[in-house]
PDB file of N, CA and C in Angstrom:
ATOM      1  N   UNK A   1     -17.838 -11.476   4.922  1.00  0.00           N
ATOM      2  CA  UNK A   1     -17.045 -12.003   3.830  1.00  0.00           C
ATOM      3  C   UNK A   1     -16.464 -10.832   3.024  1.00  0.00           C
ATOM      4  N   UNK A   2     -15.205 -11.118   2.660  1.00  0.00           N
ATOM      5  CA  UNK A   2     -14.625  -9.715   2.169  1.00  0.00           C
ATOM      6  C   UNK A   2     -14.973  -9.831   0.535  1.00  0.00           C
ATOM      7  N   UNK A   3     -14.891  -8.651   0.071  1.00  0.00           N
ATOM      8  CA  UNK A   3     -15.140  -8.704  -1.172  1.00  0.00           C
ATOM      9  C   UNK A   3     -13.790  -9.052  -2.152  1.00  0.00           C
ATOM     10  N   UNK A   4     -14.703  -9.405  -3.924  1.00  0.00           N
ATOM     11  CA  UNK A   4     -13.001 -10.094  -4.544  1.00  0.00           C
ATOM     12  C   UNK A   4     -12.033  -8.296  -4.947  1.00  0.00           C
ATOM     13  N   UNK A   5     -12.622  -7.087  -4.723  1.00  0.00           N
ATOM     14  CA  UNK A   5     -11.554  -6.454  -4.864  1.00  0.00           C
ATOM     15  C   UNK A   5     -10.664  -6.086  -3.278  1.00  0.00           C
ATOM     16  N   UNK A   6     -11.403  -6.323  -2.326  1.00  0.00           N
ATOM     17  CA  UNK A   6     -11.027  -6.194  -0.991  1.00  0.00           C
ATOM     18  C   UNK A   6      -9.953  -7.399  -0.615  1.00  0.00           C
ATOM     19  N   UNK A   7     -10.199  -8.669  -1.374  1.00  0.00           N
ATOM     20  CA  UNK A   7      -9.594  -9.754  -1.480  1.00  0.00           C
ATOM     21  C   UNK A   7      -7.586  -9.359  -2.206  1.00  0.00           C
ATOM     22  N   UNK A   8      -8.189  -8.784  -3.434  1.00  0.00           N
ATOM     23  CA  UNK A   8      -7.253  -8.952  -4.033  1.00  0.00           C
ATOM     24  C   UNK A   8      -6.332  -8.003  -3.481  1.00  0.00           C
ATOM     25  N   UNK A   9      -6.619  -6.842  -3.345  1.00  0.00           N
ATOM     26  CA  UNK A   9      -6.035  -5.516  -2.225  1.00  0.00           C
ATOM     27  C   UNK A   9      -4.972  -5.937  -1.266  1.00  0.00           C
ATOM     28  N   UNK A  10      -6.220  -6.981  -0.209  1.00  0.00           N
ATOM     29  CA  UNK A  10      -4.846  -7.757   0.841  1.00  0.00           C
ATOM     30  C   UNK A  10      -3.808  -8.830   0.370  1.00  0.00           C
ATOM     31  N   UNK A  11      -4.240  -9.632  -1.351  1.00  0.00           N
ATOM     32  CA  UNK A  11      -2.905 -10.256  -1.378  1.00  0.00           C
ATOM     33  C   UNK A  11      -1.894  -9.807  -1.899  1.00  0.00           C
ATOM     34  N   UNK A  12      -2.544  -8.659  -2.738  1.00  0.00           N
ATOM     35  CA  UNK A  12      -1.864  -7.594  -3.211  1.00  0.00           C
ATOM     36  C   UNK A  12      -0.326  -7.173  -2.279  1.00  0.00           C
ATOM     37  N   UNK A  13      -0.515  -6.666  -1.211  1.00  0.00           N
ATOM     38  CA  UNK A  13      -0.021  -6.027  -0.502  1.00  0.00           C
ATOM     39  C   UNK A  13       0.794  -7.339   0.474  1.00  0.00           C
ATOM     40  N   UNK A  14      -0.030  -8.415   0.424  1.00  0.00           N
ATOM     41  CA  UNK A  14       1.065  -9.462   1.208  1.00  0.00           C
ATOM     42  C   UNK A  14       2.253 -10.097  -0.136  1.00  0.00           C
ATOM     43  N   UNK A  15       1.423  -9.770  -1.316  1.00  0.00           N
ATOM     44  CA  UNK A  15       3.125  -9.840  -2.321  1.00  0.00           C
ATOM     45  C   UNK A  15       4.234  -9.281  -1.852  1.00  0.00           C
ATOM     46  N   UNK A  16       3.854  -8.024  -1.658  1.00  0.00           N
ATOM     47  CA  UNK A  16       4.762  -7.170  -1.530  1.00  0.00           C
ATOM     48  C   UNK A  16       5.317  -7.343  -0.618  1.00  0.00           C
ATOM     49  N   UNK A  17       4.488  -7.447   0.320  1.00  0.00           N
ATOM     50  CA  UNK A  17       5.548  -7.550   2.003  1.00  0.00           C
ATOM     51  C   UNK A  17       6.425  -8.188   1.714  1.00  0.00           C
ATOM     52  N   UNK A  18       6.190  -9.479   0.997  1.00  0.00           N
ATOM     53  CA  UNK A  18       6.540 -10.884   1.304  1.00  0.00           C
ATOM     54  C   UNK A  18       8.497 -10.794   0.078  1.00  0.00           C
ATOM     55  N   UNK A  19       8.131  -9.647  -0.646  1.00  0.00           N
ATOM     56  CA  UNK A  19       9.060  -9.154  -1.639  1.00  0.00           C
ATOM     57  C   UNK A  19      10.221  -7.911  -1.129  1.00  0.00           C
ATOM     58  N   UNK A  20       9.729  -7.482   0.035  1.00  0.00           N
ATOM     59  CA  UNK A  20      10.202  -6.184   0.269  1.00  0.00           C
ATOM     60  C   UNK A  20       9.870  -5.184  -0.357  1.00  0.00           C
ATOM     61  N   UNK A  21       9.219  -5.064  -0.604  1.00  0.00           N
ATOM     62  CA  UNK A  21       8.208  -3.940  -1.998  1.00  0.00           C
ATOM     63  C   UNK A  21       7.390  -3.231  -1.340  1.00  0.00           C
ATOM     64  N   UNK A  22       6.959  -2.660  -0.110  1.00  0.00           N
ATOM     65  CA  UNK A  22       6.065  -2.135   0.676  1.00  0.00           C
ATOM     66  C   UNK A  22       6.033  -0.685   0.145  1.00  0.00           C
ATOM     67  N   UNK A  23       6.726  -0.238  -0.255  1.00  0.00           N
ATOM     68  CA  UNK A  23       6.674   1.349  -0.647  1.00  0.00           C
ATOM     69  C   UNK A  23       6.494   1.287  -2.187  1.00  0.00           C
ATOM     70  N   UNK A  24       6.640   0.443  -3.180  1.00  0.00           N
ATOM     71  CA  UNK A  24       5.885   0.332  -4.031  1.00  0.00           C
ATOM     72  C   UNK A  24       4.779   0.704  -4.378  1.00  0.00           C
ATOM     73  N   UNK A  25       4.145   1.523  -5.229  1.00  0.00           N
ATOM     74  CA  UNK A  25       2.563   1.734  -5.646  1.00  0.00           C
ATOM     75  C   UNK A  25       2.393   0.273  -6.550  1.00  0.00           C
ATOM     76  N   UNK A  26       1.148  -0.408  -6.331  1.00  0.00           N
ATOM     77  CA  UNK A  26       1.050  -1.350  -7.894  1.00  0.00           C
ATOM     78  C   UNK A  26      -0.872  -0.756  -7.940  1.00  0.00           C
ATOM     79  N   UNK A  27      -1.372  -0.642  -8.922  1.00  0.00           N
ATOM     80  CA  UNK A  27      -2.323  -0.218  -9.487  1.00  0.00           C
ATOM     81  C   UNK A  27      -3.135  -1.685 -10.163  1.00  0.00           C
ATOM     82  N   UNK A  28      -4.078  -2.525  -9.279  1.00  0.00           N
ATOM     83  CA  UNK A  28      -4.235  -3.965  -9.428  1.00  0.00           C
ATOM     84  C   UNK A  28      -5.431  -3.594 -10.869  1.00  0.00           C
ATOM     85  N   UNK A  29      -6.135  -2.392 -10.422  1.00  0.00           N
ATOM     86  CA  UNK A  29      -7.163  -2.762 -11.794  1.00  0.00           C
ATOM     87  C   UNK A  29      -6.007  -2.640 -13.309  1.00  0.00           C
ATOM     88  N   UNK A  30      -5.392  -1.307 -13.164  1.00  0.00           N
ATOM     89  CA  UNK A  30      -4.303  -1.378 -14.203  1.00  0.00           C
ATOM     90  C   UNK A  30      -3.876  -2.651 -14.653  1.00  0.00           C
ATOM     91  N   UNK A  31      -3.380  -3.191 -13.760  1.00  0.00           N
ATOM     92  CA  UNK A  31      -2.719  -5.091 -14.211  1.00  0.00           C
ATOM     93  C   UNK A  31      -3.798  -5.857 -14.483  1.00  0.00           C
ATOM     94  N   UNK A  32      -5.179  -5.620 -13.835  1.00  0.00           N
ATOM     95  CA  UNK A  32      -6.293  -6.621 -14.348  1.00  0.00           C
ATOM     96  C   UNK A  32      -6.613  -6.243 -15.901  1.00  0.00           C
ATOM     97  N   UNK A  33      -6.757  -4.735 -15.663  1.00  0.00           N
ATOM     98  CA  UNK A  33      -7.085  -4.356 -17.474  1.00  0.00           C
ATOM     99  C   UNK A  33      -6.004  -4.895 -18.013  1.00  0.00           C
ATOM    100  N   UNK A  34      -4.790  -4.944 -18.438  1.00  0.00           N
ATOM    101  CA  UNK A  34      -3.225  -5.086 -19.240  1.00  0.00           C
ATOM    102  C   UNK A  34      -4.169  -6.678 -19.488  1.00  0.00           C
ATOM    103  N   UNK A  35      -3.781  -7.786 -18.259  1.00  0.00           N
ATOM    104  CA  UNK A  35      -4.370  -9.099 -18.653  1.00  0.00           C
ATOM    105  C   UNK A  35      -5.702  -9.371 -19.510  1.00  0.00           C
ATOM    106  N   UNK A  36      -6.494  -8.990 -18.894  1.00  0.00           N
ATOM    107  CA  UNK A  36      -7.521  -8.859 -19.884  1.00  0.00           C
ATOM    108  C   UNK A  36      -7.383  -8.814 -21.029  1.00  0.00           C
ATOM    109  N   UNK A  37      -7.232  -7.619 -21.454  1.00  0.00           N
ATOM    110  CA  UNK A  37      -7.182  -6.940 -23.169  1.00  0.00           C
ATOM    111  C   UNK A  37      -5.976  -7.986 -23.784  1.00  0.00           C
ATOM    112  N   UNK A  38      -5.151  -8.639 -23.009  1.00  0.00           N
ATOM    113  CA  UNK A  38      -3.751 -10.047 -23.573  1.00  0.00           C
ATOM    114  C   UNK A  38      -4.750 -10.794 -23.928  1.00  0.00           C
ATOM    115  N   UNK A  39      -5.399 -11.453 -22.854  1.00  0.00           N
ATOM    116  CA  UNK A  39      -6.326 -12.048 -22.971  1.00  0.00           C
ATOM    117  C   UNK A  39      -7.546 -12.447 -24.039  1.00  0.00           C
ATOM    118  N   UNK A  40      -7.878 -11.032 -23.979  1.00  0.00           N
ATOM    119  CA  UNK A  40      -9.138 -11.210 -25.174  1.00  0.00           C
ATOM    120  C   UNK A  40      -8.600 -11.089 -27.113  1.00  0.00           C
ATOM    121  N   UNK A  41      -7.032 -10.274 -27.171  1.00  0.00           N
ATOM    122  CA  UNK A  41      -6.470  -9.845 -28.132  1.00  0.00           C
ATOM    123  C   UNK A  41      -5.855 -10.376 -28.592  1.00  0.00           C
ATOM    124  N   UNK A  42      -5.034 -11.999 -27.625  1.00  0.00           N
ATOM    125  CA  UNK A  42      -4.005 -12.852 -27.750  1.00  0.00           C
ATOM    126  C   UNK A  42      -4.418 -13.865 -27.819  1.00  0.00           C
ATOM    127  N   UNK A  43      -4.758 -14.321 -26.318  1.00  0.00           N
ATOM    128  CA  UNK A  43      -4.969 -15.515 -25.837  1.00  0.00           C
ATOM    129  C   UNK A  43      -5.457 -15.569 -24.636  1.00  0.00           C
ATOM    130  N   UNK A  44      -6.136 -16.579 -24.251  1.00  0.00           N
ATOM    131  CA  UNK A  44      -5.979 -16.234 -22.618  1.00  0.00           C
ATOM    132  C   UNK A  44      -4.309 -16.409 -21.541  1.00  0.00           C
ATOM    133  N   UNK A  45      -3.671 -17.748 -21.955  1.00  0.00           N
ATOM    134  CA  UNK A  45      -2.892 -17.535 -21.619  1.00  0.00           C
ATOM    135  C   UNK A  45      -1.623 -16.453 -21.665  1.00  0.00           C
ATOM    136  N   UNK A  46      -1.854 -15.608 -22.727  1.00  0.00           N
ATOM    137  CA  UNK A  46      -0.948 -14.648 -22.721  1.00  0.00           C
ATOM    138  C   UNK A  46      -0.929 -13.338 -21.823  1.00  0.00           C
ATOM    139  N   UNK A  47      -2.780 -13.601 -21.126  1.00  0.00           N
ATOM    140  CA  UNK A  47      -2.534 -12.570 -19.679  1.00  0.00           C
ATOM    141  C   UNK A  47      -1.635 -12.989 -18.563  1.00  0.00           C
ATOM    142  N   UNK A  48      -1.187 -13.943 -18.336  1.00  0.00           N
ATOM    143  CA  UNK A  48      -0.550 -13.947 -16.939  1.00  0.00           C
ATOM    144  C   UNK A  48       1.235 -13.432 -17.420  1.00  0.00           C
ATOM    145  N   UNK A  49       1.048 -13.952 -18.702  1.00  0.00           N
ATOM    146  CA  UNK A  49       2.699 -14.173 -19.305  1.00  0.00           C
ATOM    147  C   UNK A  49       2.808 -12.830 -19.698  1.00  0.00           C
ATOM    148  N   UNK A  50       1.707 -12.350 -20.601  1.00  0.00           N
ATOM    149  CA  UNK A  50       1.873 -10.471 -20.333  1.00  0.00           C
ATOM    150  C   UNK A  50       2.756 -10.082 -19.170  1.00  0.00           C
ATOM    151  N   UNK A  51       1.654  -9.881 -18.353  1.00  0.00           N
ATOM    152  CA  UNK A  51       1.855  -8.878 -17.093  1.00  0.00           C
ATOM    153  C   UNK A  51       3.001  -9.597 -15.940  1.00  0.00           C
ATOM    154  N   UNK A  52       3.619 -10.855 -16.096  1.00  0.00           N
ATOM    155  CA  UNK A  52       4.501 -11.293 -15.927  1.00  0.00           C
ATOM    156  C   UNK A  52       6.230 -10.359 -16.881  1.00  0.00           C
ATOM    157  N   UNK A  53       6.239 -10.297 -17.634  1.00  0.00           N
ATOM    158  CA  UNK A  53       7.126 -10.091 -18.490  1.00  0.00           C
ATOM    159  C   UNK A  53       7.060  -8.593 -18.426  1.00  0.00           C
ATOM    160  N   UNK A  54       5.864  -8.056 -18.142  1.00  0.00           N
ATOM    161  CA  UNK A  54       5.696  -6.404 -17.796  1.00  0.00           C
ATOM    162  C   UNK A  54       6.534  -5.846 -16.901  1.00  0.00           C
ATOM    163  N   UNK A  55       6.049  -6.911 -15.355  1.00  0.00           N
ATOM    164  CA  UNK A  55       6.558  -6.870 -13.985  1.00  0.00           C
ATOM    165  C   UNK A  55       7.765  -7.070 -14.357  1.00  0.00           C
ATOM    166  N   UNK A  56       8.704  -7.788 -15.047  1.00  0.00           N
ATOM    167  CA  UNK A  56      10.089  -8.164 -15.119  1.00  0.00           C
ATOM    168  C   UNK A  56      10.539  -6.966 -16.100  1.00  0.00           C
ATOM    169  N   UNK A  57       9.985  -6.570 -16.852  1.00  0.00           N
ATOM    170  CA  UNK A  57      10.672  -5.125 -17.519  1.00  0.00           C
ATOM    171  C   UNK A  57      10.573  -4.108 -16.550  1.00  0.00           C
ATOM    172  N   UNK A  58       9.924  -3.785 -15.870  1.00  0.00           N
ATOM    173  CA  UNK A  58       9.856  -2.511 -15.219  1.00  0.00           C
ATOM    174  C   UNK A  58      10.724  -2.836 -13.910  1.00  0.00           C
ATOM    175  N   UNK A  59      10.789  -3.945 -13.115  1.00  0.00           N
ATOM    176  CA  UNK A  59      11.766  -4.454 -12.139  1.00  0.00           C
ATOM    177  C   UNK A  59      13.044  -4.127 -12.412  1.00  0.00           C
ATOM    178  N   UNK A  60      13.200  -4.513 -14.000  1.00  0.00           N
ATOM    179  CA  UNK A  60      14.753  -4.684 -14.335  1.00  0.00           C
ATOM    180  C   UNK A  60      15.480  -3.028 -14.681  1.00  0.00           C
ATOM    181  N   UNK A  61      14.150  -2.047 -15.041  1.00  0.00           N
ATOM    182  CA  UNK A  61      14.651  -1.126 -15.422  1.00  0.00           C
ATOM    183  C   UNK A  61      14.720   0.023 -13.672  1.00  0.00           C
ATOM    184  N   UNK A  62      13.965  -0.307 -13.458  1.00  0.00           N
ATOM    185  CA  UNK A  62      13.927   0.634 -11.682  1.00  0.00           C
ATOM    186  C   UNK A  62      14.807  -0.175 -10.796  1.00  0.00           C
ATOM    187  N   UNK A  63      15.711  -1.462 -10.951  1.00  0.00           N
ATOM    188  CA  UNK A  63      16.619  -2.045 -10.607  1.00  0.00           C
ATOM    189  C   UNK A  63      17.969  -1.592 -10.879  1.00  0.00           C
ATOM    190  N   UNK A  64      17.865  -1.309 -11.950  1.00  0.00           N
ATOM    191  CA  UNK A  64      18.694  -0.539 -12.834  1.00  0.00           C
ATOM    192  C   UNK A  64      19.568   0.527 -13.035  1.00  0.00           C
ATOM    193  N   UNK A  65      18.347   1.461 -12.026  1.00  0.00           N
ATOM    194  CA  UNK A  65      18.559   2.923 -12.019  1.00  0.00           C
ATOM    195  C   UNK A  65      17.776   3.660 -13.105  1.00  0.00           C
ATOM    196  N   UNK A  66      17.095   3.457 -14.406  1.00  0.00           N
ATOM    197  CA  UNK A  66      16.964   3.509 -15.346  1.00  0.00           C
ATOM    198  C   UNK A  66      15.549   4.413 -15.311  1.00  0.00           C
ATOM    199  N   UNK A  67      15.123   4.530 -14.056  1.00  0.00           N
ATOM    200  CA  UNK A  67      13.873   4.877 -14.120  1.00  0.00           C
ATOM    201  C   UNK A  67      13.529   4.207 -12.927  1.00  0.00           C
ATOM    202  N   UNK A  68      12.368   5.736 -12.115  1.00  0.00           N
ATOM    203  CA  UNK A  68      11.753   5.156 -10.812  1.00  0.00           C
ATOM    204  C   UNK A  68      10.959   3.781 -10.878  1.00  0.00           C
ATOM    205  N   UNK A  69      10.437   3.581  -9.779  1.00  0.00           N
ATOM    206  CA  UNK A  69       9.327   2.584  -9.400  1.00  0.00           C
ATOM    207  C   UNK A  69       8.284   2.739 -10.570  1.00  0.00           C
ATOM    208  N   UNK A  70       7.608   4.179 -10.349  1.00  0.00           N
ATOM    209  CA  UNK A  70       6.499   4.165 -10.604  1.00  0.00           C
ATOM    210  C   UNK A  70       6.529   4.627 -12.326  1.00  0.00           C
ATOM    211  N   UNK A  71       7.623   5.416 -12.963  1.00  0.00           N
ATOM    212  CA  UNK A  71       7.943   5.376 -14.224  1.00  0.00           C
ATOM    213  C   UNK A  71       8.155   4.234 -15.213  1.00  0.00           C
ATOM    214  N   UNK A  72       8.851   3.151 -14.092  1.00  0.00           N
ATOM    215  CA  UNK A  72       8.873   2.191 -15.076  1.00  0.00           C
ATOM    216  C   UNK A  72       8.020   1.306 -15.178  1.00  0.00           C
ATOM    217  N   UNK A  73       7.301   1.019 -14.353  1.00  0.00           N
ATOM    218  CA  UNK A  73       5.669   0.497 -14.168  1.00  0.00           C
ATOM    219  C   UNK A  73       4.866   1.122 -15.585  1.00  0.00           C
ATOM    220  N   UNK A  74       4.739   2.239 -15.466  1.00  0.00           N
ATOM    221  CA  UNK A  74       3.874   2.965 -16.444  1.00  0.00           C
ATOM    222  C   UNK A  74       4.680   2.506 -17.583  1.00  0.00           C
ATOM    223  N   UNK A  75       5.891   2.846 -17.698  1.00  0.00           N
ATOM    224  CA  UNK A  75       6.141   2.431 -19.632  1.00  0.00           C
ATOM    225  C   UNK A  75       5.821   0.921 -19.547  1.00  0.00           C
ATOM    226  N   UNK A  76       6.228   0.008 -18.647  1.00  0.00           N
ATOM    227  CA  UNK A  76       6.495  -1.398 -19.037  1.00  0.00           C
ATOM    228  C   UNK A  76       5.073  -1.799 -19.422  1.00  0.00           C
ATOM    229  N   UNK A  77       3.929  -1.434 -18.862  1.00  0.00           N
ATOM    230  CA  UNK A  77       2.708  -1.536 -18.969  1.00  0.00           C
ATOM    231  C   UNK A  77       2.006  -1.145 -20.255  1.00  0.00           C
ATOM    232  N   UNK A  78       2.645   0.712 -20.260  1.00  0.00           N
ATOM    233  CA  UNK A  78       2.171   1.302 -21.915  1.00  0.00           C
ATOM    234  C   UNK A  78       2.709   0.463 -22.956  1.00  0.00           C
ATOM    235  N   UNK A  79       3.554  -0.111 -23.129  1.00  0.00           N
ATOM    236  CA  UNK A  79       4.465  -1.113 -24.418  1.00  0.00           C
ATOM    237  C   UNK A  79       3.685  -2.009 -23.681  1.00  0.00           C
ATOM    238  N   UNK A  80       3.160  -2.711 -23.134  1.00  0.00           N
ATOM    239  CA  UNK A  80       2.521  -3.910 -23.434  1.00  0.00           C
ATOM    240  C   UNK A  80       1.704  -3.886 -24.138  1.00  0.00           C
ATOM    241  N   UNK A  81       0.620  -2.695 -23.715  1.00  0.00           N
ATOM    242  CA  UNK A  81      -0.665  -2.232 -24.618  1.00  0.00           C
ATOM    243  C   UNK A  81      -0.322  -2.253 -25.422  1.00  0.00           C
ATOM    244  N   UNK A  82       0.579  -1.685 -26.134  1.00  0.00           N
ATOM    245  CA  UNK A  82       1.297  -1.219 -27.509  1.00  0.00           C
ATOM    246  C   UNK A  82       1.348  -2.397 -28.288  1.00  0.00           C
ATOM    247  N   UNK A  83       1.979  -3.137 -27.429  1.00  0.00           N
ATOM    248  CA  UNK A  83       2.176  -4.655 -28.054  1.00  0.00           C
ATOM    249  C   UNK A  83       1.075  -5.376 -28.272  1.00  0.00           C
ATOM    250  N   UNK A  84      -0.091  -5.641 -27.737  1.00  0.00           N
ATOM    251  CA  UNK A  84      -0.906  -5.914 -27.666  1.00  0.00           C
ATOM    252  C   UNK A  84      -1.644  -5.289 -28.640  1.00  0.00           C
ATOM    253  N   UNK A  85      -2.114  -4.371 -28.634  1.00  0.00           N
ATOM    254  CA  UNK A  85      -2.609  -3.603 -29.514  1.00  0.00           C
ATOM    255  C   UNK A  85      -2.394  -3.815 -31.331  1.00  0.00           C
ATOM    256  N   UNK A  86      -0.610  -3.868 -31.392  1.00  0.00           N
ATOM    257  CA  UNK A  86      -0.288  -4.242 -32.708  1.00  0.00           C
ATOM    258  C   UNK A  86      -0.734  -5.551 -33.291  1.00  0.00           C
ATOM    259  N   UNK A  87      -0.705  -6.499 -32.188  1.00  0.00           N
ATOM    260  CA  UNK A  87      -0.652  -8.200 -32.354  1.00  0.00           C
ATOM    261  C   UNK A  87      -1.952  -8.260 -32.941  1.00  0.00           C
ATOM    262  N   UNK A  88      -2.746  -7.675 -32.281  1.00  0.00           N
ATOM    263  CA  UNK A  88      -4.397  -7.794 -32.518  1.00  0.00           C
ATOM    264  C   UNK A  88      -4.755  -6.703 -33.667  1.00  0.00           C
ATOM    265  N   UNK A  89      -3.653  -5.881 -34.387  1.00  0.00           N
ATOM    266  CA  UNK A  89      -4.397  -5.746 -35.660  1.00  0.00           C
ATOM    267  C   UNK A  89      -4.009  -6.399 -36.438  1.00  0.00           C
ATOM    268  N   UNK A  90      -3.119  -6.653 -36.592  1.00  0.00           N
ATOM    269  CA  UNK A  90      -2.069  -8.102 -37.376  1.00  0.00           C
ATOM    270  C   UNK A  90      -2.556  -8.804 -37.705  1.00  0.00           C
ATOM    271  N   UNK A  91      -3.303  -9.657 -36.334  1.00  0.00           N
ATOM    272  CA  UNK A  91      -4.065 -10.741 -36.631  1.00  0.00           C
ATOM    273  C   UNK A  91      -5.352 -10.470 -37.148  1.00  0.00           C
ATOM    274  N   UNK A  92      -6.427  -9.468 -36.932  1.00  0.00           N
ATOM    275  CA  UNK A  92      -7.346  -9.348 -37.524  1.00  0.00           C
ATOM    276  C   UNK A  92      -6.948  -8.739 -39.120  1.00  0.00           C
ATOM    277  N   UNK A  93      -5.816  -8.149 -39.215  1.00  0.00           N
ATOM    278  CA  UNK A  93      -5.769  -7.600 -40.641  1.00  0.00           C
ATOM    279  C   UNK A  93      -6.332  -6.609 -40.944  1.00  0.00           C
ATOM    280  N   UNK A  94      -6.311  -5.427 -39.604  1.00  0.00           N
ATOM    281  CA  UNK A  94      -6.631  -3.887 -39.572  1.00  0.00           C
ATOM    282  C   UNK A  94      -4.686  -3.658 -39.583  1.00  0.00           C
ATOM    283  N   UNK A  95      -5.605  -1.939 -40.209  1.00  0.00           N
ATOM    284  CA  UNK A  95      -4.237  -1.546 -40.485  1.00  0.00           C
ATOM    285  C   UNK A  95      -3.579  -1.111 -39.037  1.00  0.00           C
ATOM    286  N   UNK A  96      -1.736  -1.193 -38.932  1.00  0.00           N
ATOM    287  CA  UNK A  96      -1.284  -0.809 -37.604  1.00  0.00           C
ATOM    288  C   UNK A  96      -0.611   0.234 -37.710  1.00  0.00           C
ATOM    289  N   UNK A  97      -1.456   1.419 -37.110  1.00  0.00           N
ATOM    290  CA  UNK A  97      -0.668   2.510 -36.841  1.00  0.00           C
ATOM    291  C   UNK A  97       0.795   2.802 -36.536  1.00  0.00           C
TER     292      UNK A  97
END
């Protein structure tokens, strides 16, 4: 029986096929942490819609020209945190850097 990160690895990679994305890097714990921390900081539903809206910023900007694959992955991801990060002092009523 395969394991759930061995699991996620192969559907991982049949996204991609299935996208034309094979030379793509995607970094699955990276996207599991991003959801998560939406998750625990937001909502739960705001992990899928996070890292949804992540994937569509960084698509649109390495679509673009605007920035590689793997550059725009990293910012679209860092501004989520960012975002995330702010929402959840907001709401607790810590101060936001």
């Amino acid at each position: 029986m395969k394991s759930q990160d061995e699991t996620l690895e192969e559907w991982c990679r049949a996204l991609l096929q299935a996208y034309d994305l094979e030379d793509v890097q995607i970094d699955v714990n990276a996207i599991l942490s991003l959801a998560g921390v939406a998750a625990h900081s937001v909502v739960r539903p705001a992990a899928p819609l996070t890292t949804f809206i992540a994937g569509l910023a960084a698509g649109m900007a390495a679509g673009s020209g605007q920035a590689s694959d793997a550059a725009a992955i990293t910012a679209a991801m860092d501004r989520a945190r960012s975002l995330v990060a702010d929402y959840d002092s907001e709401a607790t009523g810590a101060p936001v850097e």
